[in-house]
C-alpha atoms as a PDB file:
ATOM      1  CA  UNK A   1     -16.151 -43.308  97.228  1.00  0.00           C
ATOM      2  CA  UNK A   2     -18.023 -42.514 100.489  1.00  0.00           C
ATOM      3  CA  UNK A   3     -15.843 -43.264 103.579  1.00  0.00           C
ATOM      4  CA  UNK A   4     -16.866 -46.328 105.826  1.00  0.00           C
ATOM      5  CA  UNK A   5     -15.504 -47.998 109.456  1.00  0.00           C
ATOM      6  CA  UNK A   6     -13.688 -50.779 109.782  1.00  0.00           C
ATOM      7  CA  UNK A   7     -16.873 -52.094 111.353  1.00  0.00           C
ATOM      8  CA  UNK A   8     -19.294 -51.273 108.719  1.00  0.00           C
ATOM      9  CA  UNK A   9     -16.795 -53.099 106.055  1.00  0.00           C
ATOM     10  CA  UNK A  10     -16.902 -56.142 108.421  1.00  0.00           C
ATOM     11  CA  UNK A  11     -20.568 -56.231 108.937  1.00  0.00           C
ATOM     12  CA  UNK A  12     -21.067 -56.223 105.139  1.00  0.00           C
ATOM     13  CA  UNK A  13     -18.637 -58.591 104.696  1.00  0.00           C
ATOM     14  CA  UNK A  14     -20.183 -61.295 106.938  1.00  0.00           C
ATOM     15  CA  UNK A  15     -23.510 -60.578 106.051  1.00  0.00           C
ATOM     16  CA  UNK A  16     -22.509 -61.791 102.368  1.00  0.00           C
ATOM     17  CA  UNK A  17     -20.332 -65.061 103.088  1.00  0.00           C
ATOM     18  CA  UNK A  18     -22.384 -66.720 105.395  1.00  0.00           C
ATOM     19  CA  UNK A  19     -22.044 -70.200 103.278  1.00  0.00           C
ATOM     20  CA  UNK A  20     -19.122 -71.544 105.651  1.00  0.00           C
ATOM     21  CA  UNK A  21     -16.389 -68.942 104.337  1.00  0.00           C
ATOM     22  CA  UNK A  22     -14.253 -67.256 106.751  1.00  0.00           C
ATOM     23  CA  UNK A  23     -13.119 -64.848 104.378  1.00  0.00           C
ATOM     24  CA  UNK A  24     -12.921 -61.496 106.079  1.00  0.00           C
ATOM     25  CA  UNK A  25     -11.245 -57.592 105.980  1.00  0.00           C
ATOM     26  CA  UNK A  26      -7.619 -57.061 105.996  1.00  0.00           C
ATOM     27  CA  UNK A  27      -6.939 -53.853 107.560  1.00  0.00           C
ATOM     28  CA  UNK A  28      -4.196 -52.191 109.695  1.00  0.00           C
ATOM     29  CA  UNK A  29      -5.667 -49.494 112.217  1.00  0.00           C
ATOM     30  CA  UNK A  30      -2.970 -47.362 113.395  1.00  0.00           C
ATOM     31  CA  UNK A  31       0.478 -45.946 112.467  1.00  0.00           C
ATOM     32  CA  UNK A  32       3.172 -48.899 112.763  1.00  0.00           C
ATOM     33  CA  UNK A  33       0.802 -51.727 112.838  1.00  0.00           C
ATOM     34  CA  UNK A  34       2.177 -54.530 110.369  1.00  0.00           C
ATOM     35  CA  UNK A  35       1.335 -58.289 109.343  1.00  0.00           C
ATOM     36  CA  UNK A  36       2.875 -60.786 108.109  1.00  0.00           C
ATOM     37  CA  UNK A  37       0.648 -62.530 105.125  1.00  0.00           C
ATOM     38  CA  UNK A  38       1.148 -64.314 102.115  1.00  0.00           C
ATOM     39  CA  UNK A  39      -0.303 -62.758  98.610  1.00  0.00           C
ATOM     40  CA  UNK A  40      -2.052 -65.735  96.766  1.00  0.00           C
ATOM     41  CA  UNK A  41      -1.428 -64.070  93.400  1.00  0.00           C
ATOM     42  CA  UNK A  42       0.982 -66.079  91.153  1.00  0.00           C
ATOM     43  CA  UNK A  43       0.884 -63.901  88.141  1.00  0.00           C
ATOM     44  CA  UNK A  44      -1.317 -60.904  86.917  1.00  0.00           C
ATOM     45  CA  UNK A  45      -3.930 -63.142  85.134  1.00  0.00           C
ATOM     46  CA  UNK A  46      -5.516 -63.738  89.345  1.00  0.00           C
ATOM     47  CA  UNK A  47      -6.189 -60.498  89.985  1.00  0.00           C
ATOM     48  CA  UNK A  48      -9.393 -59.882  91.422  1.00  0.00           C
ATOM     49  CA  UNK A  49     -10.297 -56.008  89.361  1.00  0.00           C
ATOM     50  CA  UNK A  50     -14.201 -54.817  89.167  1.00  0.00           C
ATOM     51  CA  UNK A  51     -15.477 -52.055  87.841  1.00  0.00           C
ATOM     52  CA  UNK A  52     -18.347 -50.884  90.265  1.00  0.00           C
ATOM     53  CA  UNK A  53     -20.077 -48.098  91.441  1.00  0.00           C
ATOM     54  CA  UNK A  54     -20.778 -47.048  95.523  1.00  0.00           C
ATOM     55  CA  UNK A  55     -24.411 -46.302  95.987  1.00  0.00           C
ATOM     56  CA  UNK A  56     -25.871 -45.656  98.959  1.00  0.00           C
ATOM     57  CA  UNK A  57     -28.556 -48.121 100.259  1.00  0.00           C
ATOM     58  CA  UNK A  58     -30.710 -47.171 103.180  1.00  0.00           C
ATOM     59  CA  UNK A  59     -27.748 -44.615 104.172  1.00  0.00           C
ATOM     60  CA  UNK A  60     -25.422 -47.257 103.748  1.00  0.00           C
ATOM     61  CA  UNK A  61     -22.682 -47.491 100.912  1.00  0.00           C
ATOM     62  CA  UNK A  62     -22.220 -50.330  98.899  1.00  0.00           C
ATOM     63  CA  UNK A  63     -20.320 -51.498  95.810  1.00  0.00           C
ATOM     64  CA  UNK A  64     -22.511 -52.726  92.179  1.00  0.00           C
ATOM     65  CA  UNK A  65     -20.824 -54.556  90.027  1.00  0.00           C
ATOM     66  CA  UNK A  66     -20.816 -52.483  86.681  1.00  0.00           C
ATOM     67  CA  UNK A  67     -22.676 -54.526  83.879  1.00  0.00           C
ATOM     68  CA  UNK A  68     -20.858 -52.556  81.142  1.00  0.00           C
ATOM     69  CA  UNK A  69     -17.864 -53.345  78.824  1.00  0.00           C
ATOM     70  CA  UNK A  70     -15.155 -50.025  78.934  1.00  0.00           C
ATOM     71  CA  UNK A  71     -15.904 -50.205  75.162  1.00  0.00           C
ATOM     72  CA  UNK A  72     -19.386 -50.407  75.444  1.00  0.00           C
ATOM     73  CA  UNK A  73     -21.887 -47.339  74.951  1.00  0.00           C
ATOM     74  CA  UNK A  74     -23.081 -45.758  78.404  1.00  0.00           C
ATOM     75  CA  UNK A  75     -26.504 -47.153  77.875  1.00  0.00           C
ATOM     76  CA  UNK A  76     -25.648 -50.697  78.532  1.00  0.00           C
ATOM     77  CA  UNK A  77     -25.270 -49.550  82.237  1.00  0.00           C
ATOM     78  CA  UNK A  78     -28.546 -47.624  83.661  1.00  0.00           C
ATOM     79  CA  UNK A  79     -26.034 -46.226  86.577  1.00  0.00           C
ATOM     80  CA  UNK A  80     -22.938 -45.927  83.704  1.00  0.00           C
ATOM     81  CA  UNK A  81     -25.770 -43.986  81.812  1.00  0.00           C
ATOM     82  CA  UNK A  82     -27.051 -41.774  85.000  1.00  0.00           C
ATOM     83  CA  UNK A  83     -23.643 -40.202  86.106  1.00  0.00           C
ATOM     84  CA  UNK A  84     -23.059 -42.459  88.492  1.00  0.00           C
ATOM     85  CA  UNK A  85     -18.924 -42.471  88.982  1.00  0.00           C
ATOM     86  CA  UNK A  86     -17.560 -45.879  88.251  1.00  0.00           C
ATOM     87  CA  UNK A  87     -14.707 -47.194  90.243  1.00  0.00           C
ATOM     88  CA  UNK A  88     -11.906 -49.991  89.529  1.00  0.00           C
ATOM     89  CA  UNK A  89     -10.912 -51.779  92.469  1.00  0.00           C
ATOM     90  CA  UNK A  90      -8.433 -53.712  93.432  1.00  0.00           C
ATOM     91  CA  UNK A  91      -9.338 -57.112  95.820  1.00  0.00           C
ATOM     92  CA  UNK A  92      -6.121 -58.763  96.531  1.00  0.00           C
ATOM     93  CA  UNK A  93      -6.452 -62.567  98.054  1.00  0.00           C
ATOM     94  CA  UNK A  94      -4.145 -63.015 100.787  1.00  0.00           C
ATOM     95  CA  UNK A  95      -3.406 -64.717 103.930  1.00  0.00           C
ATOM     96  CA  UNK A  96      -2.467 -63.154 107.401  1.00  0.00           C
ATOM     97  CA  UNK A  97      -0.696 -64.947 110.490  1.00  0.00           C
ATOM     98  CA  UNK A  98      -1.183 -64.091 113.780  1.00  0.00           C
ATOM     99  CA  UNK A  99      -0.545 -65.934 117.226  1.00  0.00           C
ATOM    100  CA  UNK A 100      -3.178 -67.360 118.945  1.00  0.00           C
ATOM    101  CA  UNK A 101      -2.962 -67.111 123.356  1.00  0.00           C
ATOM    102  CA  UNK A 102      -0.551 -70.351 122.484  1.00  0.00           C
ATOM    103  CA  UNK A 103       1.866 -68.575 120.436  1.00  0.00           C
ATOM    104  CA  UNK A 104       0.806 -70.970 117.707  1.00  0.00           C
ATOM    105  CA  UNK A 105       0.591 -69.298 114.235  1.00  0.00           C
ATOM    106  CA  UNK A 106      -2.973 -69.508 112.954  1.00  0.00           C
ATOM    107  CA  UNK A 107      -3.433 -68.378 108.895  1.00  0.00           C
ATOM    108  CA  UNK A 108      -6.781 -66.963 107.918  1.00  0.00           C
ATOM    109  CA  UNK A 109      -7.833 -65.769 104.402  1.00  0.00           C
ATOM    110  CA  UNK A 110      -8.149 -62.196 103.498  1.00  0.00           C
ATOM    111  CA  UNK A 111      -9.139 -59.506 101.274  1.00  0.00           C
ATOM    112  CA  UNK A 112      -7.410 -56.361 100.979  1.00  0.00           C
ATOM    113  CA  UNK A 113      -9.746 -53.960  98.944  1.00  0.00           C
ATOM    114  CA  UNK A 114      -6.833 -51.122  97.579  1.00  0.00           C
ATOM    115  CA  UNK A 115      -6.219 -48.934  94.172  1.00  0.00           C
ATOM    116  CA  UNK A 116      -5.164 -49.966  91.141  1.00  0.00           C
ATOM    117  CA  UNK A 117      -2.156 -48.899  92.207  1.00  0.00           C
ATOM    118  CA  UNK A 118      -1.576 -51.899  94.399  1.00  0.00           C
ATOM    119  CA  UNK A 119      -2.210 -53.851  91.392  1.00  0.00           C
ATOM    120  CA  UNK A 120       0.907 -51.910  89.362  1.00  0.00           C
ATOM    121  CA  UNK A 121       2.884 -52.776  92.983  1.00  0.00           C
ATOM    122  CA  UNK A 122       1.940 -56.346  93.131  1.00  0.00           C
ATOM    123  CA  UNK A 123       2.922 -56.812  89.320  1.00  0.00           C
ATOM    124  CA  UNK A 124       6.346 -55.590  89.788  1.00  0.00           C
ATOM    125  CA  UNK A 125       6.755 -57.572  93.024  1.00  0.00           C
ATOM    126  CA  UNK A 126       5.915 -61.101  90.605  1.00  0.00           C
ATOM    127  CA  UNK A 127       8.024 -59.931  88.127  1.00  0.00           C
ATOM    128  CA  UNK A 128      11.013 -59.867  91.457  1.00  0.00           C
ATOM    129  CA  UNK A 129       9.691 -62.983  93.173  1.00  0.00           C
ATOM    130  CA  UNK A 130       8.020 -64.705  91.088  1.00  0.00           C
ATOM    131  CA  UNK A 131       4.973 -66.651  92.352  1.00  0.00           C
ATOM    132  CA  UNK A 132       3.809 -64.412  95.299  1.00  0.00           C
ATOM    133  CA  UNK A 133       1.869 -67.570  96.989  1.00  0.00           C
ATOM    134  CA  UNK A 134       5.148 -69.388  97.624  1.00  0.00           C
ATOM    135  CA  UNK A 135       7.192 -66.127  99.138  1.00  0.00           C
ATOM    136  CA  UNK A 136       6.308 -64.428 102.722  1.00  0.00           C
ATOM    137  CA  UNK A 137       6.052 -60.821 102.359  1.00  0.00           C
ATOM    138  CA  UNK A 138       5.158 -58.297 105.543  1.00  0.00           C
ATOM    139  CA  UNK A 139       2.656 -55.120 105.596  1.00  0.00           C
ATOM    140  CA  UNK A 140       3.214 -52.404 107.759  1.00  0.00           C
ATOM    141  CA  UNK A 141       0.990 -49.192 107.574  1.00  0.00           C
ATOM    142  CA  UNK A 142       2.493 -45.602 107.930  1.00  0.00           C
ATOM    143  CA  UNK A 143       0.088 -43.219 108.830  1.00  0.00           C
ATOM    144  CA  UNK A 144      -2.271 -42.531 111.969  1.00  0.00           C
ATOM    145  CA  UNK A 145      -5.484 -43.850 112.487  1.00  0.00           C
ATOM    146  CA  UNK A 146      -7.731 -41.811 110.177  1.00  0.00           C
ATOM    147  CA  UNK A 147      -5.549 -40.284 108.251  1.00  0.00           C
ATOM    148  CA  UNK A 148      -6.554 -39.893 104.810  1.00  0.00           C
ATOM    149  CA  UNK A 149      -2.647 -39.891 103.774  1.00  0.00           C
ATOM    150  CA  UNK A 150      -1.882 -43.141 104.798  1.00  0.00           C
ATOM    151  CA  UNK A 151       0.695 -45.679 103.041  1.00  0.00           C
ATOM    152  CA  UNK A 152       1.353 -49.115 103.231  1.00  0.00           C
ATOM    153  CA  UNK A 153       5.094 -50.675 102.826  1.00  0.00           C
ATOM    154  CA  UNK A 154       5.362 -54.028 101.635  1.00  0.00           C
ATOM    155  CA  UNK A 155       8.166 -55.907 102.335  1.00  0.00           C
ATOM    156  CA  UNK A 156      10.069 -59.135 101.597  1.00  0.00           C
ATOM    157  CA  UNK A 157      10.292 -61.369 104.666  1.00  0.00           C
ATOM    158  CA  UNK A 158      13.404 -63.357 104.241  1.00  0.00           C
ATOM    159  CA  UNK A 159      12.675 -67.405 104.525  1.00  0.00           C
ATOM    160  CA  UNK A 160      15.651 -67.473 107.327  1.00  0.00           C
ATOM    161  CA  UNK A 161      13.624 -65.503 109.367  1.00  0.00           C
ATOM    162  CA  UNK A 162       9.742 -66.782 108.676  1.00  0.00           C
ATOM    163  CA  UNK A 163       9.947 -70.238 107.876  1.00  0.00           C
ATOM    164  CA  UNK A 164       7.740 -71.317 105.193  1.00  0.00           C
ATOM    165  CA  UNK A 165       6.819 -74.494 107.407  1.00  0.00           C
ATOM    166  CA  UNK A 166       5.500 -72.009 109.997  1.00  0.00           C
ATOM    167  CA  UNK A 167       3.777 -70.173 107.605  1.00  0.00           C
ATOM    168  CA  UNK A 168       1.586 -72.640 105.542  1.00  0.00           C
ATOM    169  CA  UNK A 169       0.161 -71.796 102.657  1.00  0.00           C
ATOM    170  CA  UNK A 170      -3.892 -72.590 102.708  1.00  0.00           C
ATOM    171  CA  UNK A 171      -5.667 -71.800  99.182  1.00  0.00           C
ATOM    172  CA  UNK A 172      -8.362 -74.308 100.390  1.00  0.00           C
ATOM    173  CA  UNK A 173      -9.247 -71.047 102.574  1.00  0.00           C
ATOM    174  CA  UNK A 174     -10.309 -69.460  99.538  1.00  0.00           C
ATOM    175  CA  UNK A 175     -12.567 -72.243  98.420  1.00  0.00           C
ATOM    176  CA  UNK A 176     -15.972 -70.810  97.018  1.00  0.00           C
ATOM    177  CA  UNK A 177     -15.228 -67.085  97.858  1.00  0.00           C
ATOM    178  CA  UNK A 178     -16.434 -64.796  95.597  1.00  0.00           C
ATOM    179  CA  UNK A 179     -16.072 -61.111  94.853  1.00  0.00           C
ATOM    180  CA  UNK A 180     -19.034 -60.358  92.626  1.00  0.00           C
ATOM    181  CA  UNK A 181     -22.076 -61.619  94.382  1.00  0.00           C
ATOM    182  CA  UNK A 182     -20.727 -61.113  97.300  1.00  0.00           C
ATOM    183  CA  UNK A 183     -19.205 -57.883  98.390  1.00  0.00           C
ATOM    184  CA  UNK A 184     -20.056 -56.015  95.476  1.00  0.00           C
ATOM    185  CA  UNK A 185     -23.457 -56.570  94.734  1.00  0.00           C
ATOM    186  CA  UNK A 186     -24.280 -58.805  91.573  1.00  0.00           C
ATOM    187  CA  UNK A 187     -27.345 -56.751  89.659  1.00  0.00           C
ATOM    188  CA  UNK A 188     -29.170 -56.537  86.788  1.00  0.00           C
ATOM    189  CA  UNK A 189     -30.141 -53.993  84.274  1.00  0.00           C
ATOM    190  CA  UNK A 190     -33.581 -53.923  84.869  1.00  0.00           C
ATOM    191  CA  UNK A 191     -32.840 -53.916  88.458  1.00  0.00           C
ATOM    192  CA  UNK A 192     -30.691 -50.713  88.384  1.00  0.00           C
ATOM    193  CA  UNK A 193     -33.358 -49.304  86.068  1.00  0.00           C
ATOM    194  CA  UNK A 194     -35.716 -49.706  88.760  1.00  0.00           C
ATOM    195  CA  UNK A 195     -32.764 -48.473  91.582  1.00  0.00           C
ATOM    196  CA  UNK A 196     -33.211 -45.392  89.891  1.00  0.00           C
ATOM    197  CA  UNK A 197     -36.876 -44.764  89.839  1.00  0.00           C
ATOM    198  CA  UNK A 198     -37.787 -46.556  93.305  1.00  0.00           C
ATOM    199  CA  UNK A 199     -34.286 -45.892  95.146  1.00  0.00           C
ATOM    200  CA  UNK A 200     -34.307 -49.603  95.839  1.00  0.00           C
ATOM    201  CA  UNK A 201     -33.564 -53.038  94.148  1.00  0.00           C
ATOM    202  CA  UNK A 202     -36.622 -55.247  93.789  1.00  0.00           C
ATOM    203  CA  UNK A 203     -36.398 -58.449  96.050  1.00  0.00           C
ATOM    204  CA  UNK A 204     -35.212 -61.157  94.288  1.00  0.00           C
ATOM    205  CA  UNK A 205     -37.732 -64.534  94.388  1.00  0.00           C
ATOM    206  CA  UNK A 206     -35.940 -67.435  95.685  1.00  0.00           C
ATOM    207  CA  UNK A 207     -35.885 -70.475  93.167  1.00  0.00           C
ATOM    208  CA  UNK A 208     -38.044 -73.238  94.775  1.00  0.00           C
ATOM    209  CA  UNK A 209     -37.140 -76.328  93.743  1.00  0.00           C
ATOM    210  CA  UNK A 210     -39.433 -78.822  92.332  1.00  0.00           C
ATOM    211  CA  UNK A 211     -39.650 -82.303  95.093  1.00  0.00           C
ATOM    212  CA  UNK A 212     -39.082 -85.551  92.795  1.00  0.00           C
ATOM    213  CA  UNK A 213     -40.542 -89.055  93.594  1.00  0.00           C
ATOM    214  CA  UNK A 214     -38.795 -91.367  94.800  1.00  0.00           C
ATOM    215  CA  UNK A 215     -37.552 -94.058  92.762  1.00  0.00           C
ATOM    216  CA  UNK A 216     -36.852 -97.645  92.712  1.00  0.00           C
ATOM    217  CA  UNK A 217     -32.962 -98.744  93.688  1.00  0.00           C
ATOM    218  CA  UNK A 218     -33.674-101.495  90.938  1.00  0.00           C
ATOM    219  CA  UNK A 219     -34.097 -99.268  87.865  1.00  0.00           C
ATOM    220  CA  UNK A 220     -33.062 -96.410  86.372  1.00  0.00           C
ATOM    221  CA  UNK A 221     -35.755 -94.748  85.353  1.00  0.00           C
ATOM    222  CA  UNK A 222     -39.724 -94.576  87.365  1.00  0.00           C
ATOM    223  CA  UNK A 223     -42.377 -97.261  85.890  1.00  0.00           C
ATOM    224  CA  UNK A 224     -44.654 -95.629  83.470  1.00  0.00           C
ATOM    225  CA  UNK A 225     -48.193 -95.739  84.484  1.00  0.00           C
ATOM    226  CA  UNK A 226     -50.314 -99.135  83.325  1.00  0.00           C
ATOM    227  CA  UNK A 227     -53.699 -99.036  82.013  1.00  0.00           C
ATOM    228  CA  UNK A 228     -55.830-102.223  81.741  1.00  0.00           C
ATOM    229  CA  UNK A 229     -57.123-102.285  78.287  1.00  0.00           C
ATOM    230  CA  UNK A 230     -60.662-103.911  78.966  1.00  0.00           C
ATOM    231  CA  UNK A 231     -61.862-107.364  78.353  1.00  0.00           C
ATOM    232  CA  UNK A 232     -64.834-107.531  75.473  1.00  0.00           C
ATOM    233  CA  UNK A 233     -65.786-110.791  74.118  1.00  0.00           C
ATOM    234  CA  UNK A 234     -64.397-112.434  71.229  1.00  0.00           C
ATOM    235  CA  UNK A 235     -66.542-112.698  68.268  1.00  0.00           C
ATOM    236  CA  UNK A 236     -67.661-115.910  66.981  1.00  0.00           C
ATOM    237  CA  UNK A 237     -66.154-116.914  63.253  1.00  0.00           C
ATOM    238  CA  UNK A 238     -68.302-116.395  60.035  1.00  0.00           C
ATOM    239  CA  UNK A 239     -69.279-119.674  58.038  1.00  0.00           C
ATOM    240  CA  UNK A 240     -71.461-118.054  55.806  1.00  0.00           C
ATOM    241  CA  UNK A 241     -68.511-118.310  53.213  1.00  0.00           C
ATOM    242  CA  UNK A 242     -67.130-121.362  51.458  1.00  0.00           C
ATOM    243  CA  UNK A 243     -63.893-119.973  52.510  1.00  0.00           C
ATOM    244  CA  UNK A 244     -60.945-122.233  52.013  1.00  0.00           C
ATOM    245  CA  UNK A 245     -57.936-121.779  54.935  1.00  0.00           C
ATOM    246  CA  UNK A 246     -55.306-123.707  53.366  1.00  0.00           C
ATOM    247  CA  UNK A 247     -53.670-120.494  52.716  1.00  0.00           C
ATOM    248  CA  UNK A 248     -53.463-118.082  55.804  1.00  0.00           C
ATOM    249  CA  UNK A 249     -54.486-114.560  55.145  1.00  0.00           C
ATOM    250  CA  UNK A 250     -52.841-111.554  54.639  1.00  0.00           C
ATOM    251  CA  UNK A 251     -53.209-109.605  58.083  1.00  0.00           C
ATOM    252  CA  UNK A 252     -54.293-106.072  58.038  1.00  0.00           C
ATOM    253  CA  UNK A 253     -53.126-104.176  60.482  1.00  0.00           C
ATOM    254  CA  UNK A 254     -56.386-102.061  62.129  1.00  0.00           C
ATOM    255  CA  UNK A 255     -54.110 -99.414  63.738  1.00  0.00           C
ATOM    256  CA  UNK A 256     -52.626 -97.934  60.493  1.00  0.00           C
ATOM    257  CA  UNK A 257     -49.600 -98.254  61.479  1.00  0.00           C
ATOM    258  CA  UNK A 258     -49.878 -97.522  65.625  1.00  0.00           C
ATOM    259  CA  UNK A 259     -49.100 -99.471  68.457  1.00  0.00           C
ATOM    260  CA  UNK A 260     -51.351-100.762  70.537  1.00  0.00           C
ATOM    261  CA  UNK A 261     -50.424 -98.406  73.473  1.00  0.00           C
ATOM    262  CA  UNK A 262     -51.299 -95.512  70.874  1.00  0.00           C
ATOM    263  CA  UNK A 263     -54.762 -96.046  70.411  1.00  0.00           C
ATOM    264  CA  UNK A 264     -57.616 -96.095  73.009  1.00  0.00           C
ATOM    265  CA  UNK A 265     -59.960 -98.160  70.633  1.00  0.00           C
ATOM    266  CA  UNK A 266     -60.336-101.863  71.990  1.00  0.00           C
ATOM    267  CA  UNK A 267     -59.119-103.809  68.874  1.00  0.00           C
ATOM    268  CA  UNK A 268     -61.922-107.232  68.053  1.00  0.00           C
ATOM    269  CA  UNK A 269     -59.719-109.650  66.251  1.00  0.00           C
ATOM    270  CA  UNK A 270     -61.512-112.461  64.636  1.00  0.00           C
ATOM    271  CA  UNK A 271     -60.364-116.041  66.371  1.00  0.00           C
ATOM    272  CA  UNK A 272     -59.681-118.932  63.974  1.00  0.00           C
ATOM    273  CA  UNK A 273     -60.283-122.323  64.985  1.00  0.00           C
ATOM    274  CA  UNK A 274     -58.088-125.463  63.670  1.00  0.00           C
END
């Protein structure tokens, strides 16, 4: 994986959660810097894992989601199939206090983009704690600022100490984030096929959606259309006949068995006169 700054991570992750989410980078820059945060994992079954590869994208790198099953043959993924290394990462949900200029704790959601080794760490700390969401845990980064041996202790902050009541917990932060789609890009096979031959994904057409007509308050569905069936002249009867109407006749119906809306033949009905 191609290193990035702090800055380039944060521009990519603003540019894909402009829908109202707040949802940003956790990150400690230099040795000794620590947080306090809440994990909002409650057992392994939330962890946020995908399988993606980096690519590079007009010299910047960014994550594709990998469309292939780990069981699946290579050629269900054009970038599985073309060498390109595949990554599992790790995207843990948390929340991190800080003070505002008040001294007034303010919580904002996070993600924290580590190994799978975090996700071994984070395991054994539920299996300890139990729901991580309703414990208070600190993070406090040993290394200097670009080191590429850095660590990151994370420690149990005692309830005596950090007061849950302080320390809120705020899933609602979390409300329509998403991983795939957002930071790691969300593509599909034939648009990795033609990645590879173009070195760039097609745009993708935005849906327009179709306007509807406006319809009356008093109904539930819109009037069907009327069409005046025209006027023609009644015949006049036939006496010719001796023919006795004591009995009425049988009608036949002229249609064959359609309705009258069915049919765009006027229908001449002889009129009988009493």
């Amino acid at each position: 994986m191609a290193q990035i700054s702090f800055e380039q991570a944060s521009e990519v992750m603003n540019s894909f959660n402009g829908d109202g989410n707040s949802v940003g980078f956790f990150t400690l820059r230099d040795d000794g810097d620590e947080a306090v945060v809440r994990f909002m994992h409650d057992n392994t079954s939330t962890f946020d894992i995908v399988a993606c590869h980096s690519i590079n994208i007009d010299g910047k790198y960014r994550k594709v989601n990998c469309i292939r099953d780990p069981r699946e043959p290579l050629d269900r993924c054009p970038f599985c199939n073309n060498g390109i290394k595949i990554e599992n990462r790790f995207f843990i949900h948390l929340i991190q206090y800080d003070k505002d200029q008040n001294g007034n704790i303010v919580a904002s959601a996070k993600i924290w983009e580590r190994s799978l080794a975090y996700a071994k760490q984070l395991a054994n700390l539920i299996q300890e704690y139990g729901p991580l969401s309703d414990c208070i845990f600190k993070v406090r980064r040993d290394g200097a600022k670009g080191s590429m041996d850095t660590k990151y202790q994370i420690m149990f902050a005692s309830p005596q100490v950090y007061r849950p009541d302080l320390y809120p917990k705020r899933p609602e932060l979390f409300e329509n984030y998403k991983t795939i789609g957002g930071i790691v890009m969300d593509r599909t096979f034939e648009e990795m096929s033609e990645f590879l031959s173009t070195g760039k994904f097609p745009e993708r057409k935005q849906q327009q959606s179709t306007p509807t007509q406006p319809i009356s308050q008093n109904y539930n569905t819109p009037p069907q259309q009327y069409t005046p069936v025209p006027n023609f002249p009644d015949p006049l009867p036939n006496y010719s006949n001796t023919q006795s109407f004591s009995t009425p006749q049988q009608y036949q119906n002229p249609l064959n068995g359609q309705a009258p809306w069915e049919t765009a033949t006027p229908i001449n009905r002889p009129v009988r006169t009493y």
